[in-house]
C-alpha atoms as a PDB file:
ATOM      1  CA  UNK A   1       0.000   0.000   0.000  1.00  0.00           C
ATOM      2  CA  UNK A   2       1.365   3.589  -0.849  1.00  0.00           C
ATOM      3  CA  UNK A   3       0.693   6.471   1.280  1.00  0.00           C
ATOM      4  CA  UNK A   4       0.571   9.663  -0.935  1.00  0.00           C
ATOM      5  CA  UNK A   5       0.473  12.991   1.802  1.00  0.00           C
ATOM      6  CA  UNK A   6      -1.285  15.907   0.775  1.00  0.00           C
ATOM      7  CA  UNK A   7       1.370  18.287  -0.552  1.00  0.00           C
ATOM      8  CA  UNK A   8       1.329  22.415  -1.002  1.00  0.00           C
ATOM      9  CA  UNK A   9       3.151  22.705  -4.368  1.00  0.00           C
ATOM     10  CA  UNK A  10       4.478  26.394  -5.028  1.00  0.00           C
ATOM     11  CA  UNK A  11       5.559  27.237  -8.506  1.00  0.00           C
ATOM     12  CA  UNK A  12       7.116  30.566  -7.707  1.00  0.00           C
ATOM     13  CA  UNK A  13       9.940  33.085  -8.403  1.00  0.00           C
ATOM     14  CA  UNK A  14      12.610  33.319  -6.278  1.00  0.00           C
ATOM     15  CA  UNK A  15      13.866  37.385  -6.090  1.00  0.00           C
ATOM     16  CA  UNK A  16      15.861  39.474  -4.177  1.00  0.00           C
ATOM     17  CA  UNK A  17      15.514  43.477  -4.687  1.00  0.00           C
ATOM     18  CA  UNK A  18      16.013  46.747  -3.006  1.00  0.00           C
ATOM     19  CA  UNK A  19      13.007  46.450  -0.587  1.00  0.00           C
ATOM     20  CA  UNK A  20      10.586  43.599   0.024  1.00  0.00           C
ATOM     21  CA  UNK A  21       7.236  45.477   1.272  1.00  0.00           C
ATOM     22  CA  UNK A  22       4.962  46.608  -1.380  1.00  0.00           C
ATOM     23  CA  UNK A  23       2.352  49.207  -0.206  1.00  0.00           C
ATOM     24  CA  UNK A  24      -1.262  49.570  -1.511  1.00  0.00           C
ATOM     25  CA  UNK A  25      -2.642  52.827  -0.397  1.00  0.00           C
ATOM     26  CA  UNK A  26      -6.140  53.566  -0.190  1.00  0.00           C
ATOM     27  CA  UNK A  27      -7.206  56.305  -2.947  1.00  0.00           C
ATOM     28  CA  UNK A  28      -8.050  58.510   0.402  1.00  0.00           C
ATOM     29  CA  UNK A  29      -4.538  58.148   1.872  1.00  0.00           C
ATOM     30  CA  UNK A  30      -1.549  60.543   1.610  1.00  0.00           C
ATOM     31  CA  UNK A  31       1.320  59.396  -0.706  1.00  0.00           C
ATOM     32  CA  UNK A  32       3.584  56.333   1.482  1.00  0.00           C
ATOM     33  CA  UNK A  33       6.965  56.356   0.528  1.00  0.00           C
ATOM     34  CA  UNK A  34       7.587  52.369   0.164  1.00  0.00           C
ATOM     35  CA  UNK A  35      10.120  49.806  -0.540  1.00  0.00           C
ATOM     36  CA  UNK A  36       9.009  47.978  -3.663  1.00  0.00           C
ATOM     37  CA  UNK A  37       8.979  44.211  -4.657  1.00  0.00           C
ATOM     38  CA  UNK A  38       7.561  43.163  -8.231  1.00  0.00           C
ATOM     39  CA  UNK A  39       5.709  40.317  -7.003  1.00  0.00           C
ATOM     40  CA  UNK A  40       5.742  37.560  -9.333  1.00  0.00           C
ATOM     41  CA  UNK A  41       2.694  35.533 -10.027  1.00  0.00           C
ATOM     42  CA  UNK A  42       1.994  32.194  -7.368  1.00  0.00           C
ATOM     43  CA  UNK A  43       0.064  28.675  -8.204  1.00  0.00           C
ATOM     44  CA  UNK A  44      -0.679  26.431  -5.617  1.00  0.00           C
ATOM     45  CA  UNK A  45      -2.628  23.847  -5.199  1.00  0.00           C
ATOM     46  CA  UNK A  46      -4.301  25.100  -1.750  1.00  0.00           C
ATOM     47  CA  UNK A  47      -5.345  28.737  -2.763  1.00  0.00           C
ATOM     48  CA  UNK A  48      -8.880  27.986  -3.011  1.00  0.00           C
ATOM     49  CA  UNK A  49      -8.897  27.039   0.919  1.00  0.00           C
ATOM     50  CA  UNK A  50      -7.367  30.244   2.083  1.00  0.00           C
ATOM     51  CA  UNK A  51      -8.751  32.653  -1.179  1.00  0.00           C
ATOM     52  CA  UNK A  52     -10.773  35.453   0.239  1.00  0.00           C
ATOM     53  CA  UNK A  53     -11.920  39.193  -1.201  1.00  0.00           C
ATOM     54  CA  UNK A  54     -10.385  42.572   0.987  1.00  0.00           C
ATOM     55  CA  UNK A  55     -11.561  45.719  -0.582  1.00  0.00           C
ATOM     56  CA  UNK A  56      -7.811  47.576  -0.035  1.00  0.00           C
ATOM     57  CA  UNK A  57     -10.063  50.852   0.046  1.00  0.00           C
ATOM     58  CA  UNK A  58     -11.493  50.166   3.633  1.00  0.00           C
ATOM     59  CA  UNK A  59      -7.455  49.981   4.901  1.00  0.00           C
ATOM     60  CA  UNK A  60      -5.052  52.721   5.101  1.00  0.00           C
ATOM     61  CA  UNK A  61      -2.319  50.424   3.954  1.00  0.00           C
ATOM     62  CA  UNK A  62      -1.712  47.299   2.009  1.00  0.00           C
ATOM     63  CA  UNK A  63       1.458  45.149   2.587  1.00  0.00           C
ATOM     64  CA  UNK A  64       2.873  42.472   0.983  1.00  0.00           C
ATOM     65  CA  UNK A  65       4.473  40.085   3.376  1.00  0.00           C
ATOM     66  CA  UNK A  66       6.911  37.217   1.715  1.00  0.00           C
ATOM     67  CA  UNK A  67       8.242  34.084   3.098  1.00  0.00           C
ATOM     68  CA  UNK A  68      11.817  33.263   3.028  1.00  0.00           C
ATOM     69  CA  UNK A  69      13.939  29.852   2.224  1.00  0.00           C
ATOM     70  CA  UNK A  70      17.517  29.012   3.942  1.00  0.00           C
ATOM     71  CA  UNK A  71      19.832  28.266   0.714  1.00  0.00           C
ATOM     72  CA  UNK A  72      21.647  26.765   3.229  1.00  0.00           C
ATOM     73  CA  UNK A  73      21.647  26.203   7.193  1.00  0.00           C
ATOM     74  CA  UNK A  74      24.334  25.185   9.668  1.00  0.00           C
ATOM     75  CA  UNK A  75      23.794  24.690  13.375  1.00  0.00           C
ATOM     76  CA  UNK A  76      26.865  26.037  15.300  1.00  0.00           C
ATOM     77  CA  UNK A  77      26.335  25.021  19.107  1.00  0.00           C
ATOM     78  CA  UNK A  78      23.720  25.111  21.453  1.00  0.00           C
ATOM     79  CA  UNK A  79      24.418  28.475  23.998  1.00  0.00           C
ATOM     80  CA  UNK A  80      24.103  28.422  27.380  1.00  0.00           C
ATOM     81  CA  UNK A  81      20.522  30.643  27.450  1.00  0.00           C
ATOM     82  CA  UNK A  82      19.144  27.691  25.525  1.00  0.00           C
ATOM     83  CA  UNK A  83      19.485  29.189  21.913  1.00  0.00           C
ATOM     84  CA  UNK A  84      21.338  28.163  19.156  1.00  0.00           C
ATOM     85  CA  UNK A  85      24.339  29.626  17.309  1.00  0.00           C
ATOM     86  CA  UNK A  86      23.307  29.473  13.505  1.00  0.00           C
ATOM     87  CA  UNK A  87      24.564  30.222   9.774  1.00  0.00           C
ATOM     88  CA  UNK A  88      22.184  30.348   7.115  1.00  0.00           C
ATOM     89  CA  UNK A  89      21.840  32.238   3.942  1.00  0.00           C
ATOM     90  CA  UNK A  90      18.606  33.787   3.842  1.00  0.00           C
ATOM     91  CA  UNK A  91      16.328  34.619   0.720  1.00  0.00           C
ATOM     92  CA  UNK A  92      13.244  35.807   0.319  1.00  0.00           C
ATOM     93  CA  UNK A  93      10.777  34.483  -2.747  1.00  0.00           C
ATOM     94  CA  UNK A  94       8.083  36.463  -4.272  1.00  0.00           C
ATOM     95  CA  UNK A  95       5.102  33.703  -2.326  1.00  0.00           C
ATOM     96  CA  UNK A  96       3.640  35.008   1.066  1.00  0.00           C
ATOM     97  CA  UNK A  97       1.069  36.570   2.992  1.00  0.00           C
ATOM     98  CA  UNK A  98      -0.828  40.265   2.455  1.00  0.00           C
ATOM     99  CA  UNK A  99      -1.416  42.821   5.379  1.00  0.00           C
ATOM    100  CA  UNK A 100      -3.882  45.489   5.418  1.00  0.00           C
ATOM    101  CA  UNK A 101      -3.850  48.050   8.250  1.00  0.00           C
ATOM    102  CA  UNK A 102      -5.915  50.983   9.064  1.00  0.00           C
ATOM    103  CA  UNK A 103      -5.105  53.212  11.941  1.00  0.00           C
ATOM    104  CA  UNK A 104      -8.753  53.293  13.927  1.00  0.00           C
ATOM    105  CA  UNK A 105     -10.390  56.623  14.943  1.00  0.00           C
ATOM    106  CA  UNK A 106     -10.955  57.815  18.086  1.00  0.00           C
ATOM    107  CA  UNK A 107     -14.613  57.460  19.076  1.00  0.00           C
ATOM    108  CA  UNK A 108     -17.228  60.366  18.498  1.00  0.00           C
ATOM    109  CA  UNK A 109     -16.417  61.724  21.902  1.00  0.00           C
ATOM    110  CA  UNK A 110     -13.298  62.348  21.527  1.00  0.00           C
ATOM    111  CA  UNK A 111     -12.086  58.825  23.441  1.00  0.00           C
ATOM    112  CA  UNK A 112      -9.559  56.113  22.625  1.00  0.00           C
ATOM    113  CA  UNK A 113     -10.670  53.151  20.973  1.00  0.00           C
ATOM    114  CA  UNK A 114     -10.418  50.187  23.108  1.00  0.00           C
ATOM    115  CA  UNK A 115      -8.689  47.774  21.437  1.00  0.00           C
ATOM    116  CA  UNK A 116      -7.341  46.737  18.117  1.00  0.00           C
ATOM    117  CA  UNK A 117      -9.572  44.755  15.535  1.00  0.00           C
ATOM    118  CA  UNK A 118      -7.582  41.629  14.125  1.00  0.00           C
ATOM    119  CA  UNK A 119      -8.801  39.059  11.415  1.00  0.00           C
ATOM    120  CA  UNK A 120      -7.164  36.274   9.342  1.00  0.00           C
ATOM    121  CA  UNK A 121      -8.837  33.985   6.734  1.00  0.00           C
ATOM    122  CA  UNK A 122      -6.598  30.617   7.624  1.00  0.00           C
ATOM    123  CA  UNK A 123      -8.192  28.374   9.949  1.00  0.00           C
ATOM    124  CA  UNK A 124      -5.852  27.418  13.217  1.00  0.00           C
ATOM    125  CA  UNK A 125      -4.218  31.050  13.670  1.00  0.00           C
ATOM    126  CA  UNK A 126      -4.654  32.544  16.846  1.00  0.00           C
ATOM    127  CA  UNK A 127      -6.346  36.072  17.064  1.00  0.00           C
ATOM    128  CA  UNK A 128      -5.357  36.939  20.547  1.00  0.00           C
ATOM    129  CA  UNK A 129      -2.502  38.787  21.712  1.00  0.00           C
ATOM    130  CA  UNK A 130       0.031  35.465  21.394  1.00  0.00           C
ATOM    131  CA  UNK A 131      -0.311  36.487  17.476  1.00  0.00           C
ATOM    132  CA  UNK A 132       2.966  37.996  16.028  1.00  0.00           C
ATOM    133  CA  UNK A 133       1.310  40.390  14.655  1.00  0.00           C
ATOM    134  CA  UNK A 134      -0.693  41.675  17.214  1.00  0.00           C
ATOM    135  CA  UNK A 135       2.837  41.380  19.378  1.00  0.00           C
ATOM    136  CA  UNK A 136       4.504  43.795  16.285  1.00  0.00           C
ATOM    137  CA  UNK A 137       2.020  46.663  17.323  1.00  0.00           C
ATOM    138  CA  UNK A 138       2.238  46.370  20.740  1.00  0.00           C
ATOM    139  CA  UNK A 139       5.547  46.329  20.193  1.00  0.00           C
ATOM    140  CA  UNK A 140       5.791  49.474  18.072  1.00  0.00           C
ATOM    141  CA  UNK A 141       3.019  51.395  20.017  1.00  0.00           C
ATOM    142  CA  UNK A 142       5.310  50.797  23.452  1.00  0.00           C
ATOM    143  CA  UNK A 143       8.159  51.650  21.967  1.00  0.00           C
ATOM    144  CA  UNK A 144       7.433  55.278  19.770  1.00  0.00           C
ATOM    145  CA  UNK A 145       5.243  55.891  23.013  1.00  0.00           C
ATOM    146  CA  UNK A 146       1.884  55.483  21.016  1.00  0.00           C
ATOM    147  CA  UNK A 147      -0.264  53.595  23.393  1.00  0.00           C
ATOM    148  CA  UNK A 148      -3.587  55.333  22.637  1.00  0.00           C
ATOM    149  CA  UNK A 149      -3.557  54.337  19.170  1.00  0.00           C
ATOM    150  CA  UNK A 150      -5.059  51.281  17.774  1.00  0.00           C
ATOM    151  CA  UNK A 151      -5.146  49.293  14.495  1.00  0.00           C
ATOM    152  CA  UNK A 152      -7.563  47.064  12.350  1.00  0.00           C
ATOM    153  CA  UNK A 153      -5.289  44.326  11.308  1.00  0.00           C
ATOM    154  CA  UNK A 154      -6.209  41.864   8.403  1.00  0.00           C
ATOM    155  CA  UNK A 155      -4.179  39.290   7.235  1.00  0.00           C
ATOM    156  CA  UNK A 156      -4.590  36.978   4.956  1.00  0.00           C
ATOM    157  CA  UNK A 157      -2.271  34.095   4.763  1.00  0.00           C
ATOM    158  CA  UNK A 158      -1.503  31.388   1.952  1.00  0.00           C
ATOM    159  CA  UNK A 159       2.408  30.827   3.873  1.00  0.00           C
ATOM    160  CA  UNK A 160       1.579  27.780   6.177  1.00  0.00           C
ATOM    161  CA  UNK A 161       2.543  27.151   9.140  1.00  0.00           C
ATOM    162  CA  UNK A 162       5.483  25.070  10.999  1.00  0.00           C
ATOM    163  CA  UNK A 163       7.237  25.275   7.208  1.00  0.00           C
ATOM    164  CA  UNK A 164      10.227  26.861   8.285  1.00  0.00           C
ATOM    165  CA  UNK A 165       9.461  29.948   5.274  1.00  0.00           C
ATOM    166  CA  UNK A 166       9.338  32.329   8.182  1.00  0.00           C
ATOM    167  CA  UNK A 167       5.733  33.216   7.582  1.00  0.00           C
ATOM    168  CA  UNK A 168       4.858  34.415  10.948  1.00  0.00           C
ATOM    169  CA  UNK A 169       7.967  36.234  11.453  1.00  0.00           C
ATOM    170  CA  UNK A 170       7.145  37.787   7.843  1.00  0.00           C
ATOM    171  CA  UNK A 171       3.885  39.329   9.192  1.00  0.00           C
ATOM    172  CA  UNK A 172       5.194  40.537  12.418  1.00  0.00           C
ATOM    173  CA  UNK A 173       7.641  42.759  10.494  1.00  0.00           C
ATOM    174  CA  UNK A 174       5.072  43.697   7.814  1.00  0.00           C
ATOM    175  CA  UNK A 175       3.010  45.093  10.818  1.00  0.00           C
ATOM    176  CA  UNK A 176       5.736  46.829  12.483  1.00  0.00           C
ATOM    177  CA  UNK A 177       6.728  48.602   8.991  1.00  0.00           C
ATOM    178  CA  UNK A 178       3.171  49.365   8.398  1.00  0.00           C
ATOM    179  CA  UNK A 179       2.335  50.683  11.954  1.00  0.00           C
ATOM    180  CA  UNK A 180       5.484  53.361  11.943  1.00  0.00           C
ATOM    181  CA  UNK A 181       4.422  54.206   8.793  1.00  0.00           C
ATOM    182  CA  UNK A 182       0.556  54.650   9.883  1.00  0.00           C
ATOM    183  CA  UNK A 183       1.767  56.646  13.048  1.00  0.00           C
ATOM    184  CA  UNK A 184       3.861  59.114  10.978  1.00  0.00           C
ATOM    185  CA  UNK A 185       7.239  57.154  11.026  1.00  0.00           C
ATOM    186  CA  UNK A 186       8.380  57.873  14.658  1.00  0.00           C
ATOM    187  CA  UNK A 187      11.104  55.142  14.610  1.00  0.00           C
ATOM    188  CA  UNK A 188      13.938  54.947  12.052  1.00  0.00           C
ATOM    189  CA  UNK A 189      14.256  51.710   9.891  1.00  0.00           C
ATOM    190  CA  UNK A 190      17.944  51.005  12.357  1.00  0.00           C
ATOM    191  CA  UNK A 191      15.448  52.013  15.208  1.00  0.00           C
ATOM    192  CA  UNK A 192      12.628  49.187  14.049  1.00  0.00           C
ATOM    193  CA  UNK A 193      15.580  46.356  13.054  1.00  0.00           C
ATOM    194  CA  UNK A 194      16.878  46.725  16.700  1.00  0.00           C
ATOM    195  CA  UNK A 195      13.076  45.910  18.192  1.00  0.00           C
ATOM    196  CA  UNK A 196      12.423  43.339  16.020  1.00  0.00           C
ATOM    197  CA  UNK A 197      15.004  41.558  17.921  1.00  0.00           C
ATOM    198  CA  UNK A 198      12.238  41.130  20.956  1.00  0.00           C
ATOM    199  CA  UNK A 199       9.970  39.485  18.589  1.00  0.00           C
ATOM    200  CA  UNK A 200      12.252  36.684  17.337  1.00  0.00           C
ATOM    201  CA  UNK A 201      15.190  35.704  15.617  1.00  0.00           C
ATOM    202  CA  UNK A 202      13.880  35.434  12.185  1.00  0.00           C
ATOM    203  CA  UNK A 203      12.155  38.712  12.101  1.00  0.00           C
ATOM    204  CA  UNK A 204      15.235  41.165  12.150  1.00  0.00           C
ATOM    205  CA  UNK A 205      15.780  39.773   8.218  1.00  0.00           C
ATOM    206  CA  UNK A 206      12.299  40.789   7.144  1.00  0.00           C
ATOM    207  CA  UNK A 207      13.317  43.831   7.234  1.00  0.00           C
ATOM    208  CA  UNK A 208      16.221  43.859   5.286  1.00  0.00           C
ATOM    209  CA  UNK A 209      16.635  43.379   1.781  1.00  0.00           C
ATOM    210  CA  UNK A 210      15.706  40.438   1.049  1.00  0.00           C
ATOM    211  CA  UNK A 211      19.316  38.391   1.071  1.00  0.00           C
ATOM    212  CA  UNK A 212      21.273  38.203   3.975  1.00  0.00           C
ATOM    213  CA  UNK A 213      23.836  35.645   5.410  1.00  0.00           C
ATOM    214  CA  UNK A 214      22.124  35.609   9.173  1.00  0.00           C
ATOM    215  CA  UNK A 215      24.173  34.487  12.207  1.00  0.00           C
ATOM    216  CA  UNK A 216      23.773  34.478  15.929  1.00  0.00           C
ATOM    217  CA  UNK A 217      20.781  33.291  16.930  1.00  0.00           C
ATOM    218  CA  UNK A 218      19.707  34.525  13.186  1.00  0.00           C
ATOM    219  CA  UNK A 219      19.081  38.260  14.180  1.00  0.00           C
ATOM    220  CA  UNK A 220      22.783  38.961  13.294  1.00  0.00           C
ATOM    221  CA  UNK A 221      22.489  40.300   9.598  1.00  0.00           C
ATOM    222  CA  UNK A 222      25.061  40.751   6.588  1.00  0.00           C
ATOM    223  CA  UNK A 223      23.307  41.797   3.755  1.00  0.00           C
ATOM    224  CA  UNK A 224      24.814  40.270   0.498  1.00  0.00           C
ATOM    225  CA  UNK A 225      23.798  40.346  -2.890  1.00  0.00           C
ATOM    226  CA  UNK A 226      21.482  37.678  -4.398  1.00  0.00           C
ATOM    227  CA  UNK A 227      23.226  34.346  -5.706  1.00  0.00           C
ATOM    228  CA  UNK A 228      21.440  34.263  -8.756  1.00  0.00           C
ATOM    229  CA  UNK A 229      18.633  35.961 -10.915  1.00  0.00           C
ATOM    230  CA  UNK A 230      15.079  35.466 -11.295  1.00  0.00           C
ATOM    231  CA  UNK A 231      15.082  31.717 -10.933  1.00  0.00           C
ATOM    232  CA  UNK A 232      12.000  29.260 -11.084  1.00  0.00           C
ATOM    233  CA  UNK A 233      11.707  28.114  -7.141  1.00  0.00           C
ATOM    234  CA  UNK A 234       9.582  24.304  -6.498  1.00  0.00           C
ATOM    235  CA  UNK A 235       8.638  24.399  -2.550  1.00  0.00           C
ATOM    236  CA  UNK A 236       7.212  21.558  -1.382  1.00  0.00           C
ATOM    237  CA  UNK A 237       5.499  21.392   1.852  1.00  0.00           C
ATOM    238  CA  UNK A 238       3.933  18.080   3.106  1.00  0.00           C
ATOM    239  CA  UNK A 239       0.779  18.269   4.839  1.00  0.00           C
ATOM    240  CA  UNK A 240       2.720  18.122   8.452  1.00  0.00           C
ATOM    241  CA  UNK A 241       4.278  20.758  10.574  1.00  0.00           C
ATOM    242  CA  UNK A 242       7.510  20.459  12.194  1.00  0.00           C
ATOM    243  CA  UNK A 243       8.060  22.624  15.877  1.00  0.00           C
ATOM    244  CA  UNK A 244      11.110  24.728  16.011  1.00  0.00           C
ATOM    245  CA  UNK A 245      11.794  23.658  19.485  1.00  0.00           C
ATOM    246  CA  UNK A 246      11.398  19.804  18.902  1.00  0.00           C
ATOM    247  CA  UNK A 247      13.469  20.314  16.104  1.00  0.00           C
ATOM    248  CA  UNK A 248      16.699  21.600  17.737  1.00  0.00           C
ATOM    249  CA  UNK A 249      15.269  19.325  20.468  1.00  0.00           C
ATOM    250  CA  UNK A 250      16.245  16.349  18.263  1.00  0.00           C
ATOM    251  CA  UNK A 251      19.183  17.384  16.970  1.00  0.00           C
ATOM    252  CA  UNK A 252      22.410  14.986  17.649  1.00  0.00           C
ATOM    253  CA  UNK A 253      25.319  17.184  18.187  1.00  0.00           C
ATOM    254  CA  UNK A 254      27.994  14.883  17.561  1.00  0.00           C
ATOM    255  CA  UNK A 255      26.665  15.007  13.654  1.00  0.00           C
ATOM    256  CA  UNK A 256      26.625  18.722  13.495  1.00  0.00           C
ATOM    257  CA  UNK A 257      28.895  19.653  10.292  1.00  0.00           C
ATOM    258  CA  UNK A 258      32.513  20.460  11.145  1.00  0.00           C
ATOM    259  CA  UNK A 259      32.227  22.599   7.703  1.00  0.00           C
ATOM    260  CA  UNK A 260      33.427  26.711   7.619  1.00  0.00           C
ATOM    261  CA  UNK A 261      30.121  27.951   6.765  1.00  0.00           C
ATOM    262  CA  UNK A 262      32.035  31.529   5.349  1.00  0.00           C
ATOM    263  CA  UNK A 263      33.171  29.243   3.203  1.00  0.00           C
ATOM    264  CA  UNK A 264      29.541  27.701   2.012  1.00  0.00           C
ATOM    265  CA  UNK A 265      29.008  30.791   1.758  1.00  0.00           C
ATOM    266  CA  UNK A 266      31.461  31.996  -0.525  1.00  0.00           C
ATOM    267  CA  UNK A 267      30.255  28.615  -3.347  1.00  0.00           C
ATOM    268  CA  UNK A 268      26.961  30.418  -3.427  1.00  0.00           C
ATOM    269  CA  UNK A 269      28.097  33.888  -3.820  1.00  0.00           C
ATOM    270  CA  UNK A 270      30.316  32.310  -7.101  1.00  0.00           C
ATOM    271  CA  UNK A 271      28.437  29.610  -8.049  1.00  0.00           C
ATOM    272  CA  UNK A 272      24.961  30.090  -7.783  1.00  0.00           C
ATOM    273  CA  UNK A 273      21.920  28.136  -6.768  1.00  0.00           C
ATOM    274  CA  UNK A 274      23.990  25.318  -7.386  1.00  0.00           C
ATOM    275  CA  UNK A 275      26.784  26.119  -4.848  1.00  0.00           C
ATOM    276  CA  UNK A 276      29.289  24.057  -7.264  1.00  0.00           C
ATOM    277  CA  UNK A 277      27.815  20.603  -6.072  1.00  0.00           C
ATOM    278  CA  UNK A 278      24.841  18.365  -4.404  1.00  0.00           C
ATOM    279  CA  UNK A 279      26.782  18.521  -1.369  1.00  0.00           C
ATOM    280  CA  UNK A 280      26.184  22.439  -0.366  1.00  0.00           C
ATOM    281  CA  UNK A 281      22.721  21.013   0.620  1.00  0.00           C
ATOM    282  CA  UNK A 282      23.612  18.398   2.860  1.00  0.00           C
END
């Protein structure tokens, strides 16, 4: 008997550009100054679960939130807070999630709204406060000294979860991008790459560039230039998640590669996709 799993196949473009947010204002908004992606077209075989309509008029701002693959990932050690010491080369691709904000009014007389309004389309993600990107505002509010200001937040997702394409941390920067922007910009972009740093490790590179060799704990960031062109990307996701934590959980440390990974590095950066061999993947 054969066991065939439900698969996610993404025929995609892989890119890497100047910027990696796209903004959609509303007709009624003033003129956003943006970093731009050209966001290449997606198929995949589970868009009709997670397909749904947002009129980009009722937001402020539109944002285009991409997911992210690791050409290549080496575990260093384990660290004695518990993390892990990593080196991965970092990419985004032109698949992922869209974010529309709108900064909420105060109420007719003249008081705060209470709370921010959050919504997602896929099935499973939490909408309370444990949410990234609910987090990402709280996070920026606290921080520009904003508290009284609130947001309706609503994402829809295609990126799945427990994929390790960085989805979640995807959003939370989208949100933090979109909320300093929605506020007036009170934070510089060095300002909002240093807080992302609360959030997680992952989310620091969403806000780069969109290449990066990432370090540390993965917040440590050296943008470099893309390894190749537009390229024709196959992701493959079964229908199973894998946990972070039980991941590194499992890992065997004796078997950890003994390999420079400046020097994985530098195949990519004069090779290509292909690294100069099969074994770059390993």
């Amino acid at each position: 008997m054969t066991l065939v799993l439900p698969v996610l196949l993404l025929v995609l473009q892989a890119i890497s550009t100047s910027g990696f947010i796209t903004a959609v204002q509303s007709p009624t908004t003033a003129p956003i100054r943006t970093k731009n992606l050209v966001l290449s077209s997606a198929t995949t075989d589970a868009s009709s679960d997670t397909a749904v309509d947002v009129d980009p008029s009722e937001y402020d701002l539109s944002l285009f939130s991409p997911c992210k693959i690791n050409l290549f990932l080496r575990i260093i050690r384990k660290r004695p807070d518990g993390f892990h010491d990593l080196a991965s080369l970092f990419q985004t691709v032109a698949f992922g999630d869209m974010l529309h904000l709108k900064l909420l009014d105060d109420d007719d007389d003249g008081s705060s709204t209470d709370d921010d309004e959050f919504m997602c389309n896929m099935e499973g993600v939490p909408l309370d406060r444990s949410n990234l990107v609910l987090r990402a505002l709280d996070l920026v509010r606290e921080k520009t000294g904003n508290t009284d200001k609130k947001f309706r937040a609503n994402l829809v997702k295609q990126v799945p979860a427990q994929a390790g394409l960085g989805g979640g941390s995807g959003n939370a920067a989208a949100a933090m991008f979109g909320a300093n922007e929605l506020l007036g910009r009170p934070a510089t972009h060095d300002e909002l790459v240093e807080w992302s740093g609360d959030l997680g490790s992952d989310i620091t590179f969403f806000l780069s560039h969109g290449t990066a060799y990432c370090t540390g704990r993965g917040e440590i960031m050296t943008p470099v230039r893309a390894p190749f062109g537009p390229v024709k990307l196959c992701i493959v996701k079964p229908d199973i998640g894998l946990s972070t934590p039980q991941v590194f959980g499992a890992l065997d440390y004796d078997q950890l590669s003994k390999e420079d990974p400046e020097e994985l590095l530098a195949r990519f950066l004069e090779h290509g996709v292909d690294a100069d061999g099969d074994d770059a993947y390993v």
